[in-house]
N, C-alpha and C. Protein backbone atom coordinates (compact mmCIF):
# COMPACT_ATOMS: atom_id res chain seq x y z
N UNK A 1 18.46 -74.89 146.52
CA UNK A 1 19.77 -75.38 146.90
C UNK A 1 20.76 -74.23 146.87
N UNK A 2 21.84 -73.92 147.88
CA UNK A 2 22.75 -73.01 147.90
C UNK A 2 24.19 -73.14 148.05
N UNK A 3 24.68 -72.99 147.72
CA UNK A 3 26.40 -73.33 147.25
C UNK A 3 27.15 -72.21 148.02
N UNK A 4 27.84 -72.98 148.96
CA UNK A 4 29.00 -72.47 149.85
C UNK A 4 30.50 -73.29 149.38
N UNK A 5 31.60 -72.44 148.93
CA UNK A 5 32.52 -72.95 148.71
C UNK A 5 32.14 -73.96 147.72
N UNK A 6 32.71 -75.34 147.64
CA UNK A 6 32.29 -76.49 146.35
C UNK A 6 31.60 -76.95 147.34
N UNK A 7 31.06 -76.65 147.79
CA UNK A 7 29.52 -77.70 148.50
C UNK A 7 27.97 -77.06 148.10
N UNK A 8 27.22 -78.30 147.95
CA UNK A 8 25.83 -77.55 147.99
C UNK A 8 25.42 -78.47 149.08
N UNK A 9 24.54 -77.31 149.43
CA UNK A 9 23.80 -77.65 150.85
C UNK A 9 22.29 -77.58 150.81
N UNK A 10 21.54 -78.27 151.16
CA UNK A 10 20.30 -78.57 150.74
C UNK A 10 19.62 -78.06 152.51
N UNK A 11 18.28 -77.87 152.22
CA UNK A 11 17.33 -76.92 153.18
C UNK A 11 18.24 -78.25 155.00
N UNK A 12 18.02 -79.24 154.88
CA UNK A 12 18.58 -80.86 155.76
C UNK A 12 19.79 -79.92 156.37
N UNK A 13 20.69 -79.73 155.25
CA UNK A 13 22.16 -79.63 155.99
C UNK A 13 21.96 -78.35 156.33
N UNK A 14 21.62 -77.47 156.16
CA UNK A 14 21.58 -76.20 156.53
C UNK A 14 21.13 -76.09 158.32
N UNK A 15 19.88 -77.01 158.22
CA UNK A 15 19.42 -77.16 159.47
C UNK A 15 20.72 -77.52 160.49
N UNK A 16 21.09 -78.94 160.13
CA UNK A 16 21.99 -79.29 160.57
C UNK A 16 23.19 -78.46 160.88
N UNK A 17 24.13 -77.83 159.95
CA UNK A 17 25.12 -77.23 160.28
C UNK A 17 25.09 -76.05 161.16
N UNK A 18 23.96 -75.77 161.37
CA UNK A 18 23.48 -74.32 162.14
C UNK A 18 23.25 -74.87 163.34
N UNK A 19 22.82 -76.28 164.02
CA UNK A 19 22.43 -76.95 164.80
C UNK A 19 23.98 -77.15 165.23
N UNK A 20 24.84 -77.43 164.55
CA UNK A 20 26.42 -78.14 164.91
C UNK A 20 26.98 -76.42 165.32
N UNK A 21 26.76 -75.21 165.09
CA UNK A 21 27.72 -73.86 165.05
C UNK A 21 28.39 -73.73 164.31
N UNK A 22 27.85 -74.05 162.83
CA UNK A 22 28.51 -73.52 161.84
C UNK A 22 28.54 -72.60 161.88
N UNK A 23 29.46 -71.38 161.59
CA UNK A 23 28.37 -69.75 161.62
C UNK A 23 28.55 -69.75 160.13
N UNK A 24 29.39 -70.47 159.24
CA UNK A 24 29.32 -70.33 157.65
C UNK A 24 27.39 -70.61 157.32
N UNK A 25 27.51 -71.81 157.46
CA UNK A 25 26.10 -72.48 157.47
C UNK A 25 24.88 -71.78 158.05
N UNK A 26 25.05 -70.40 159.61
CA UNK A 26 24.17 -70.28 159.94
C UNK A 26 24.10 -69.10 159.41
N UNK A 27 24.85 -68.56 158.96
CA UNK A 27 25.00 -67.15 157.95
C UNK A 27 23.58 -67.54 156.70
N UNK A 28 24.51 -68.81 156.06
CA UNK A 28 23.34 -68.96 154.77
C UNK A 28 22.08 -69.35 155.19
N UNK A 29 21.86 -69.93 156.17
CA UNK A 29 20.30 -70.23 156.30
C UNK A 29 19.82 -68.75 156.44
N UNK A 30 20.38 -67.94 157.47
CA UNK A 30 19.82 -66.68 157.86
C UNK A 30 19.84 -65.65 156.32
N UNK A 31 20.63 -65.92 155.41
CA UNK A 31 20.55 -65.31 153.79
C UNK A 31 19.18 -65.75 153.23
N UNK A 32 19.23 -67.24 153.63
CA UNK A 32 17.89 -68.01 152.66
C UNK A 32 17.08 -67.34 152.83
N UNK A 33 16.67 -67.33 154.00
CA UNK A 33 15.22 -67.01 154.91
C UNK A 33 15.02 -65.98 155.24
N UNK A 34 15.88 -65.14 155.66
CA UNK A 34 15.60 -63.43 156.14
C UNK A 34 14.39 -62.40 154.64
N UNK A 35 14.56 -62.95 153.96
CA UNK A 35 14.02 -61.59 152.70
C UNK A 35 12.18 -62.12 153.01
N UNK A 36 12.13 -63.67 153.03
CA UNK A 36 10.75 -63.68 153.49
C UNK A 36 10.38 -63.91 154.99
N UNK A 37 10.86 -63.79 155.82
CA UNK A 37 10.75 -63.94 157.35
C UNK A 37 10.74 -62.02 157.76
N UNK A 38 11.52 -61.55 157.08
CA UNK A 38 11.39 -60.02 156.98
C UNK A 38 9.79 -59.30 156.03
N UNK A 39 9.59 -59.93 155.32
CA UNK A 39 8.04 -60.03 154.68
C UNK A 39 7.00 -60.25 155.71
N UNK A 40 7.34 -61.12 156.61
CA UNK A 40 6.15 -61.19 157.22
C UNK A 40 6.34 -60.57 158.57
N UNK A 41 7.95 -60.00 159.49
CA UNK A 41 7.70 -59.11 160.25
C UNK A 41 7.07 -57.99 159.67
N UNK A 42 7.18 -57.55 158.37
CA UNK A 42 6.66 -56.06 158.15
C UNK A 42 5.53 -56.28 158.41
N UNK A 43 5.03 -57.44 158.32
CA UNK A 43 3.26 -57.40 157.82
C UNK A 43 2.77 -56.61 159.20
N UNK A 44 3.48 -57.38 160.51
CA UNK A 44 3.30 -57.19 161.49
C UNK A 44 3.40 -55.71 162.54
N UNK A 45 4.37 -55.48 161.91
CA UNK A 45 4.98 -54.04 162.41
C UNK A 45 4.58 -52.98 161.93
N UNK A 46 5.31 -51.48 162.32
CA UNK A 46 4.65 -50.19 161.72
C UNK A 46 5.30 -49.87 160.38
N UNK A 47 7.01 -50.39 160.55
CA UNK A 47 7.77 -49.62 160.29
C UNK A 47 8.90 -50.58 159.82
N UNK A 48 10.12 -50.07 158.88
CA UNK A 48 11.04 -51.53 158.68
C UNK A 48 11.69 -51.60 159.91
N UNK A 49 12.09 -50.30 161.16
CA UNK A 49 12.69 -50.71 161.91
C UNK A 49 12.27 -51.72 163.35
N UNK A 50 11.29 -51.94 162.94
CA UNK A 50 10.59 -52.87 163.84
C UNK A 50 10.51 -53.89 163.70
N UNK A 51 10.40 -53.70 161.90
CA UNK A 51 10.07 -55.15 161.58
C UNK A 51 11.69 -55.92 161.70
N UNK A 52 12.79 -55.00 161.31
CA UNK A 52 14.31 -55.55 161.88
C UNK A 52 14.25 -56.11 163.21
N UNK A 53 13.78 -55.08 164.30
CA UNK A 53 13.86 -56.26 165.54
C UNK A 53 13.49 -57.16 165.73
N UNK A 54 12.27 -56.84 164.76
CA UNK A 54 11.48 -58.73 165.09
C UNK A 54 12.15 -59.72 164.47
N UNK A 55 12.93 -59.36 162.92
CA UNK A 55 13.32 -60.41 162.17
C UNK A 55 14.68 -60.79 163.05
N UNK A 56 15.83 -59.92 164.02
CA UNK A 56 16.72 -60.37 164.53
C UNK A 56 16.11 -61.56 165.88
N UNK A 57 15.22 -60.89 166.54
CA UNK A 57 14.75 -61.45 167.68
C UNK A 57 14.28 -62.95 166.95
N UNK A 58 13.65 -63.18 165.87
CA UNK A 58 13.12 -64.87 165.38
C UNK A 58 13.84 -65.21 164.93
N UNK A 59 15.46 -64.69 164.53
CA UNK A 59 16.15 -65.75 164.00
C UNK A 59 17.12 -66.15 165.16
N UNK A 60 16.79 -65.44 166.16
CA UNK A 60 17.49 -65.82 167.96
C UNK A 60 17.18 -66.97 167.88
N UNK A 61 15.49 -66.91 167.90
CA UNK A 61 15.00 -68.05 168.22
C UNK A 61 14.87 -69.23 167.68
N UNK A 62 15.28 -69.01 166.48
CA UNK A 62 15.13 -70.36 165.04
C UNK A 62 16.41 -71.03 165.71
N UNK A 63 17.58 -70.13 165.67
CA UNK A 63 18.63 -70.90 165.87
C UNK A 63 18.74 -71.13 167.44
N UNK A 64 18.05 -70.79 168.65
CA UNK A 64 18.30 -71.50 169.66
C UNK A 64 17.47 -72.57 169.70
N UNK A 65 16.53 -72.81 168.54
CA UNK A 65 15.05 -73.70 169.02
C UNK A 65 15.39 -74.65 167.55
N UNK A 66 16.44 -74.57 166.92
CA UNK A 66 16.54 -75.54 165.73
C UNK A 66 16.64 -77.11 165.81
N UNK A 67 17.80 -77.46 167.64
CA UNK A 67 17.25 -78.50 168.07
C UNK A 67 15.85 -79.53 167.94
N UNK A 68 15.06 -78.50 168.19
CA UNK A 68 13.64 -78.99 168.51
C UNK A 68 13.05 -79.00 167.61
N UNK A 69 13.48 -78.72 166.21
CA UNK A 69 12.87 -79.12 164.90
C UNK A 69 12.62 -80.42 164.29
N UNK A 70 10.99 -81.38 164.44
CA UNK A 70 11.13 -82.18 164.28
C UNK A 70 11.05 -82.58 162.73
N UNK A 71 11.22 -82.00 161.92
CA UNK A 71 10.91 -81.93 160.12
C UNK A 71 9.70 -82.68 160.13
N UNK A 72 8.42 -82.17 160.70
CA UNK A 72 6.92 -83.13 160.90
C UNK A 72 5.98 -82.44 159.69
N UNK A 73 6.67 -81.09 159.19
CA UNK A 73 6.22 -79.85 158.53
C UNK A 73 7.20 -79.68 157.76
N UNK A 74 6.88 -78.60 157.45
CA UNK A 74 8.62 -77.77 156.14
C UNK A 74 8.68 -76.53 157.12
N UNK A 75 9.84 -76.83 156.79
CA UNK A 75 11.04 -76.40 158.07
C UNK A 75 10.30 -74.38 158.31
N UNK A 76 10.20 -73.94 156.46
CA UNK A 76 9.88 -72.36 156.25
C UNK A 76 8.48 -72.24 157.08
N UNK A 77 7.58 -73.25 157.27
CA UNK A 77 6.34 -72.89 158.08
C UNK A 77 6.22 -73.08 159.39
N UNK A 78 7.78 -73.90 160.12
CA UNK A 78 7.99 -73.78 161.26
C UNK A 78 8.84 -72.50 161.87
N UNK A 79 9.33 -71.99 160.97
CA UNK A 79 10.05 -70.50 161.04
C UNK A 79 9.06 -69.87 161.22
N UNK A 80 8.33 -69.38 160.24
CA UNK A 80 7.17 -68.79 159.91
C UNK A 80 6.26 -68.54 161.20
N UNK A 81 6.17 -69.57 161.93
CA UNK A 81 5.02 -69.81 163.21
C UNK A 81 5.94 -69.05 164.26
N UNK A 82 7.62 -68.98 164.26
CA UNK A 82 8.48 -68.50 165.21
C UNK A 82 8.23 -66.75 164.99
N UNK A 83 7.98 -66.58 163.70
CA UNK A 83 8.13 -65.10 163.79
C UNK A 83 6.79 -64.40 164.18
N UNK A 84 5.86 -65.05 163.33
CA UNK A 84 4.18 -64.61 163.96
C UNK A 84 4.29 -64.34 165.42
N UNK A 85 4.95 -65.79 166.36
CA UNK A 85 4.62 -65.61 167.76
C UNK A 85 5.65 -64.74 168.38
N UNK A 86 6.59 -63.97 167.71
CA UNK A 86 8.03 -63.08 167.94
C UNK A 86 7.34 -61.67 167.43
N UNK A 87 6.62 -61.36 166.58
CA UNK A 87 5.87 -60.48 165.94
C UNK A 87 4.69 -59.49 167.33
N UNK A 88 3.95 -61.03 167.73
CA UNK A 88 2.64 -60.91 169.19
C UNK A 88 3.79 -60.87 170.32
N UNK A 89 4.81 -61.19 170.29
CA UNK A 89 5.30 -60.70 171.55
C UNK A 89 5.91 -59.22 171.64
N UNK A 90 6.29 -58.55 170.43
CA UNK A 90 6.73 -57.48 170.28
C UNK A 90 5.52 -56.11 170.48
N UNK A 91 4.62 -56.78 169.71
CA UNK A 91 3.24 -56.14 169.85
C UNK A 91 2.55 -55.71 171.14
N UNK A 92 2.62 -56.52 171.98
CA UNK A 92 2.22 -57.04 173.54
C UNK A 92 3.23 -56.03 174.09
N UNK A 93 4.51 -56.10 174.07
CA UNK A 93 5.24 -55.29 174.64
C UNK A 93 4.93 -53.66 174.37
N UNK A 94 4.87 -53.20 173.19
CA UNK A 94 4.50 -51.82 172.72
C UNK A 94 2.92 -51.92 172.98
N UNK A 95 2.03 -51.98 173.05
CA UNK A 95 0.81 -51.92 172.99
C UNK A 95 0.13 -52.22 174.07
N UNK A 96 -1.05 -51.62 174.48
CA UNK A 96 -1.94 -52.16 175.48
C UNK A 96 -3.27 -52.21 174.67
N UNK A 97 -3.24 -53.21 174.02
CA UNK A 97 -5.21 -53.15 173.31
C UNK A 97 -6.32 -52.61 173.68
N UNK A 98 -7.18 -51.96 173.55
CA UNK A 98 -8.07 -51.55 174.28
C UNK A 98 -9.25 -52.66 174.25
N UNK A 99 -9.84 -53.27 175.39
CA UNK A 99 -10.37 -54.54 175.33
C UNK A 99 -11.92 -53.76 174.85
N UNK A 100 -12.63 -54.68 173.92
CA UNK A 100 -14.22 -53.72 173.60
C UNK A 100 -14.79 -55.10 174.59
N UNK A 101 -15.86 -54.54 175.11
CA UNK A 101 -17.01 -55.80 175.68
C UNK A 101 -18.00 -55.96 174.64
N UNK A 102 -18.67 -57.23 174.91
CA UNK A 102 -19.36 -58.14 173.74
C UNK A 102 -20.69 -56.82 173.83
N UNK A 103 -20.86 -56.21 174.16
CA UNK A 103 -22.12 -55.24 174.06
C UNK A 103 -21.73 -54.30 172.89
N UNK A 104 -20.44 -53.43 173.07
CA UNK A 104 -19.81 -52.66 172.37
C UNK A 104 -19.40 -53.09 170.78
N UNK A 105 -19.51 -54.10 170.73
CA UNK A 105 -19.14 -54.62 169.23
C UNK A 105 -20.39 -54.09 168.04
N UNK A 106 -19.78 -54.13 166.71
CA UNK A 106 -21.06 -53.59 165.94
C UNK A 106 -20.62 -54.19 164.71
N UNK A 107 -21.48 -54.71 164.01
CA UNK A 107 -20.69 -55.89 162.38
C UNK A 107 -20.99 -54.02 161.41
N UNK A 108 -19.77 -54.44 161.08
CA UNK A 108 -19.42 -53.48 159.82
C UNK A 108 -19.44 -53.91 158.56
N UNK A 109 -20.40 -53.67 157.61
CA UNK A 109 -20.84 -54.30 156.09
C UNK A 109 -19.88 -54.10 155.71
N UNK A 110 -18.76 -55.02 154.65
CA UNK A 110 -18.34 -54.24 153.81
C UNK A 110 -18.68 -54.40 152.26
N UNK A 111 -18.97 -53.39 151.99
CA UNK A 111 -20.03 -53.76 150.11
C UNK A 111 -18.92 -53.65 149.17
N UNK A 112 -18.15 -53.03 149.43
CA UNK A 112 -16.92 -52.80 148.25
C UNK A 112 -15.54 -53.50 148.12
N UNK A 113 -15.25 -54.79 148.20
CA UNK A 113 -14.23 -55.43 148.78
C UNK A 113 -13.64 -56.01 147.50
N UNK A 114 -14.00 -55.44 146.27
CA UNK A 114 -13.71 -55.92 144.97
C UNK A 114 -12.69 -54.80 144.39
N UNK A 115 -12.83 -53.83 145.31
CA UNK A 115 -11.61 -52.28 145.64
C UNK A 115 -9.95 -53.29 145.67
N UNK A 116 -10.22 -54.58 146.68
CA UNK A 116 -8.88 -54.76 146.79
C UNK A 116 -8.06 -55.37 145.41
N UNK A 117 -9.20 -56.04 144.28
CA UNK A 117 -8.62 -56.69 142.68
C UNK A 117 -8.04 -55.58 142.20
N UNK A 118 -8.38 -54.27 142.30
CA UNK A 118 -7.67 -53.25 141.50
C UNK A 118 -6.71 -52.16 142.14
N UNK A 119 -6.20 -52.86 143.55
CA UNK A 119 -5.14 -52.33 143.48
C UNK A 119 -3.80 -52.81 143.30
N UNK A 120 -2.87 -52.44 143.78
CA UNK A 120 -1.60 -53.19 143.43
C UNK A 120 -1.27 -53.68 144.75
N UNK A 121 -0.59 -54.54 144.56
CA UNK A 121 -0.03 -55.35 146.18
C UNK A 121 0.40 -54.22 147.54
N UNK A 122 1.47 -53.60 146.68
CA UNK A 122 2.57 -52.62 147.49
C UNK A 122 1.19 -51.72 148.55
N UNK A 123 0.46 -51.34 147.67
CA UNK A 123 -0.74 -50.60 148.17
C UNK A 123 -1.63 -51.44 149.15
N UNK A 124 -2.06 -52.40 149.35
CA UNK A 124 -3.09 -52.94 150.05
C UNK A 124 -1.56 -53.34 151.33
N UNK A 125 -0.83 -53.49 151.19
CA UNK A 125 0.27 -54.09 152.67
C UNK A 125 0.68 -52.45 153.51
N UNK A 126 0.75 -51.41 152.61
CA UNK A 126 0.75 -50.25 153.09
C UNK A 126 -0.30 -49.72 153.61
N UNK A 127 -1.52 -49.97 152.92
CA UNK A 127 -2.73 -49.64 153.93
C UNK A 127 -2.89 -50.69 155.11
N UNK A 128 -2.13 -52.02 155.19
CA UNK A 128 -2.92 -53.18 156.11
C UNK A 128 -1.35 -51.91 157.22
N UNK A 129 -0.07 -51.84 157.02
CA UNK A 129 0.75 -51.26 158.21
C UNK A 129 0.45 -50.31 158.25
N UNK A 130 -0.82 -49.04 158.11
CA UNK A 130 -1.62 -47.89 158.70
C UNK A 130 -2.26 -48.34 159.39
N UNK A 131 -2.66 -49.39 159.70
CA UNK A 131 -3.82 -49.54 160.78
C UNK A 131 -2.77 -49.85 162.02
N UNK A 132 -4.05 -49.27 163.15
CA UNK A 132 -3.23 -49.31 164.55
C UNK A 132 -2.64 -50.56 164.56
N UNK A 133 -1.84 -50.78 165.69
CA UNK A 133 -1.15 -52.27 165.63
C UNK A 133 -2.34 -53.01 165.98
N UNK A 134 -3.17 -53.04 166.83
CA UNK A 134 -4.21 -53.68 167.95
C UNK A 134 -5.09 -54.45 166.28
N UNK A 135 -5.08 -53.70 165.66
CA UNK A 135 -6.38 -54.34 164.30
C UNK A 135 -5.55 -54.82 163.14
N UNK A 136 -4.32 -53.91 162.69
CA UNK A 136 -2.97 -54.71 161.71
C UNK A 136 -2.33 -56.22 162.64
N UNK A 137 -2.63 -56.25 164.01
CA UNK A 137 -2.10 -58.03 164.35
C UNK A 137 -3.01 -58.74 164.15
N UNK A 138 -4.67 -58.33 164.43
CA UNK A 138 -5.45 -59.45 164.35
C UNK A 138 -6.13 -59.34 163.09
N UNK A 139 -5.91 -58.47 162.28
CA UNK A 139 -6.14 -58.60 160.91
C UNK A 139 -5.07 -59.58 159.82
N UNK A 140 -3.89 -59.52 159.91
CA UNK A 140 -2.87 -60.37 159.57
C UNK A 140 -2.65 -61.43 160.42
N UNK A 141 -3.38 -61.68 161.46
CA UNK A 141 -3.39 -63.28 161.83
C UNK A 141 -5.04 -63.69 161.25
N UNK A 142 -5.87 -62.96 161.27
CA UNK A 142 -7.12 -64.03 160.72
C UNK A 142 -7.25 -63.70 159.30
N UNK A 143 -6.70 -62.95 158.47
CA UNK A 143 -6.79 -63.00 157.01
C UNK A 143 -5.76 -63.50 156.49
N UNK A 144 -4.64 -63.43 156.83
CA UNK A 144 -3.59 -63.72 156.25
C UNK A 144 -2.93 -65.16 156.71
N UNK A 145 -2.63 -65.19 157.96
CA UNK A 145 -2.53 -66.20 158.96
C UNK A 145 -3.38 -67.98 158.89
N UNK A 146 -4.83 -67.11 159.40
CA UNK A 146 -5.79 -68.53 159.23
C UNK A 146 -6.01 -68.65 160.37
N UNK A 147 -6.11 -67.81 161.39
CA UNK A 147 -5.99 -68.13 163.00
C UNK A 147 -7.42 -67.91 163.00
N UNK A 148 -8.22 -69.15 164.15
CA UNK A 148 -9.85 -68.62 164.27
C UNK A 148 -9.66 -66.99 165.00
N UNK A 149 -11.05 -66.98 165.67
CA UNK A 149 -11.04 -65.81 166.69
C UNK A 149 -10.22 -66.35 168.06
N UNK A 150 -10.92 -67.45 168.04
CA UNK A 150 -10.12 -67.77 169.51
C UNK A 150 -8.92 -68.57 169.83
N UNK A 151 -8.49 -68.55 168.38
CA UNK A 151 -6.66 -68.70 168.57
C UNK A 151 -6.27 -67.16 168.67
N UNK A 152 -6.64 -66.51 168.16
CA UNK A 152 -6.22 -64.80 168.37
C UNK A 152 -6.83 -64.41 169.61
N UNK A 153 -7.42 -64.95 170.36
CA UNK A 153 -7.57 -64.36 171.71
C UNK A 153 -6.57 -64.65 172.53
N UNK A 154 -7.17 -66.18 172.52
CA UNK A 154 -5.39 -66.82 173.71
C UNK A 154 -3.93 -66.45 173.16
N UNK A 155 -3.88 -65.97 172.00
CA UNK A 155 -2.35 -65.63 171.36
C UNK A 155 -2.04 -64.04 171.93
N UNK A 156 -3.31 -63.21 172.11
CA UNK A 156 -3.28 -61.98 172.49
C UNK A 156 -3.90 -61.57 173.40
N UNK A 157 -4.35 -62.39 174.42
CA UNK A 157 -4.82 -61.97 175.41
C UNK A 157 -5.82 -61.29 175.39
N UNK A 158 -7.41 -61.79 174.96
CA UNK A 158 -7.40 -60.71 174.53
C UNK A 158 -9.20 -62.02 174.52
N UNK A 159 -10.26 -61.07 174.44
CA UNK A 159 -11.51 -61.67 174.43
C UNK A 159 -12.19 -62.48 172.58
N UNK A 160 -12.76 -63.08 172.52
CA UNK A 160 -12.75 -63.67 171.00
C UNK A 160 -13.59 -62.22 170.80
N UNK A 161 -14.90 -61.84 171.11
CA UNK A 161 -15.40 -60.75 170.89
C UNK A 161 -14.65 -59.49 170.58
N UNK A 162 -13.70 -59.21 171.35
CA UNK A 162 -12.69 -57.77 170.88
C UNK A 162 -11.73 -58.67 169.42
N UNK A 163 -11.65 -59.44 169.56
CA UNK A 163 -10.73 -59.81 168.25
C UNK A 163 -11.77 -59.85 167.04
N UNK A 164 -12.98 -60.23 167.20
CA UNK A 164 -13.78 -60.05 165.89
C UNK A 164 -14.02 -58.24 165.80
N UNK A 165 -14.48 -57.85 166.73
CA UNK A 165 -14.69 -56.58 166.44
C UNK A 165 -13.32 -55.62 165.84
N UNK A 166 -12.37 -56.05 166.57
CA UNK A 166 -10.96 -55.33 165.94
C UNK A 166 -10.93 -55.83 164.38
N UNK A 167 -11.01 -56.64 163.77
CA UNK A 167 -11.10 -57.50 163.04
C UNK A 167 -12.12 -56.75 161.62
N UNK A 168 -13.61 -56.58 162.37
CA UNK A 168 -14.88 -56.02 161.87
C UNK A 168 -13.86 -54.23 161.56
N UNK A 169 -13.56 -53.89 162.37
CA UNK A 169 -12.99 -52.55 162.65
C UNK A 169 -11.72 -51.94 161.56
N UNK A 170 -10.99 -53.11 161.56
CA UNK A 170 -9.87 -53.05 160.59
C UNK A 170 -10.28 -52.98 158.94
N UNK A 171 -11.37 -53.93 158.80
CA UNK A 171 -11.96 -54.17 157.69
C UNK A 171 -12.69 -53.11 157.22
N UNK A 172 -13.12 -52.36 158.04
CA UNK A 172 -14.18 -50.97 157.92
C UNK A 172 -12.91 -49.69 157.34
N UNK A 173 -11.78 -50.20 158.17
CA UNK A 173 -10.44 -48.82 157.47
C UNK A 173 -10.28 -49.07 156.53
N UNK A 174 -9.76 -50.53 156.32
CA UNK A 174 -8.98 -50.76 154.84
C UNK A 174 -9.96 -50.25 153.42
N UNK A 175 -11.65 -50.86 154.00
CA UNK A 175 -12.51 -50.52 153.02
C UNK A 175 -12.30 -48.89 152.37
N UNK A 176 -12.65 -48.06 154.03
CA UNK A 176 -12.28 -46.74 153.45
C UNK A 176 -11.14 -45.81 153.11
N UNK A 177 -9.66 -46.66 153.30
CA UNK A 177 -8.70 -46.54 152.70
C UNK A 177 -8.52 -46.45 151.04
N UNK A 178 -9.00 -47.99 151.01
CA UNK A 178 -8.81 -48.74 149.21
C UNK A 178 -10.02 -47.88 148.74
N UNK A 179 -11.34 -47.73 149.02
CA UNK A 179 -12.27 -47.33 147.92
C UNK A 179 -11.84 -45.26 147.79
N UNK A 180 -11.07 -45.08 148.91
CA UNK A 180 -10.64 -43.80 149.09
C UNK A 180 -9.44 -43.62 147.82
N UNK A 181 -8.69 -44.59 147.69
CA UNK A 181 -7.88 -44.70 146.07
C UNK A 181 -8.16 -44.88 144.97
N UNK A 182 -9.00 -45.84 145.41
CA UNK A 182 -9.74 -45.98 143.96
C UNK A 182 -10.52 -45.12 143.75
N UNK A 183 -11.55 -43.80 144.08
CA UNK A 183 -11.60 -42.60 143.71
C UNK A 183 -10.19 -41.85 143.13
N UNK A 184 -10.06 -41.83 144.19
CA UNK A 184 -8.49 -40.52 143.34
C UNK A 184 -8.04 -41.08 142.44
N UNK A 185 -7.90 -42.54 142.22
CA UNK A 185 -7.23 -42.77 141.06
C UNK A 185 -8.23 -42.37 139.75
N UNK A 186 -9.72 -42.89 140.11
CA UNK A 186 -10.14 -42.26 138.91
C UNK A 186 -10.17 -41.24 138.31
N UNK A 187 -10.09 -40.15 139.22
CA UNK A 187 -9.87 -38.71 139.07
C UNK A 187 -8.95 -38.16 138.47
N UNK A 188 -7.82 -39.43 138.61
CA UNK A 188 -6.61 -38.89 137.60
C UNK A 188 -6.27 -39.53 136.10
N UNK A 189 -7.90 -40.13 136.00
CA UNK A 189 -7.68 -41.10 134.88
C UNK A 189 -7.91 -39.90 133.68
């Protein structure tokens, strides 16, 4: 709950007053929500300044598309779905994926994935924004997200085969990222 002037305004009115042109009201929703709607452009992006355009560009859209909010969900996972698909459109624009064909694909073991319990958060989101964008989008939509392969195809244009392999591919960096720290760190133990 958030307190403007002697009013509190609950997640309902917020919607509402931002829906009416409050700009008091659409200020605070955009306070509420920006620190984690900005969490998950980074996930997406290289850089914070990217992840700023994306977070300005989805709150365009929250508040031109707030109408159409039917509260069928909670309201933060209908945001949430605005920035993912504001995130793939930004992506799409900077990027041309390189498509692999279903021949070209190769499953990448990974044996060491118990690397990611011992590191710290800050570290595993900094290694997931080193990876190219093409394997950091479809790695943060099917690990993080929950998207099959072939919601990440039709979302990215993109073959279910190249999305597992990007996928297989991403998983093969991060491996040799994280187990690449977790050496050095021992080294400095």
């Amino acid at each position: 709950m958030n307190i403007t002037g002697n009013h509190s305004l609950n997640e309902s009115d917020l919607i509402q007053g931002s829906i009416n042109g409050d700009r008091r009201t659409q200020e605070l929703l955009y306070r509420t929500y920006s620190p984690k709607m900005f969490g998950v452009c980074l996930r997406y992006s290289g850089n914070n300044d990217d992840a700023q355009d994306i977070l300005q560009d989805g709150f365009v859209k929250v508040f031109r598309n707030l109408p159409r909010f039917r509260a069928e969900g909670s309201f933060e996972g209908w945001m949430r779905r605005i920035f993912v698909n504001t995130a793939i459109e930004h992506y799409r624009k900077k990027v041309n994926l390189q498509p692999v064909n279903e021949n070209q694909e190769t499953t990448i073991e990974t044996n060491d994935w118990s690397a990611l319990d011992r590191l710290a958060v800050k570290d595993i989101l900094q290694a997931v924004q080193e990876l190219s964008p093409g394997y950091r989008t479809v790695f943060n939509l099917y690990v993080i997200e929950g998207y099959t392969h072939r919601d990440i195809a039709e979302m990215m244009g993109i073959s279910e085969g190249t999305s597992k392999s990007q996928l297989a591919r991403a998983k093969a960096i991060l491996q040799h990222v994280i187990t690449g720290k977790k050496k050095g760190s021992n080294k400095n133990s």
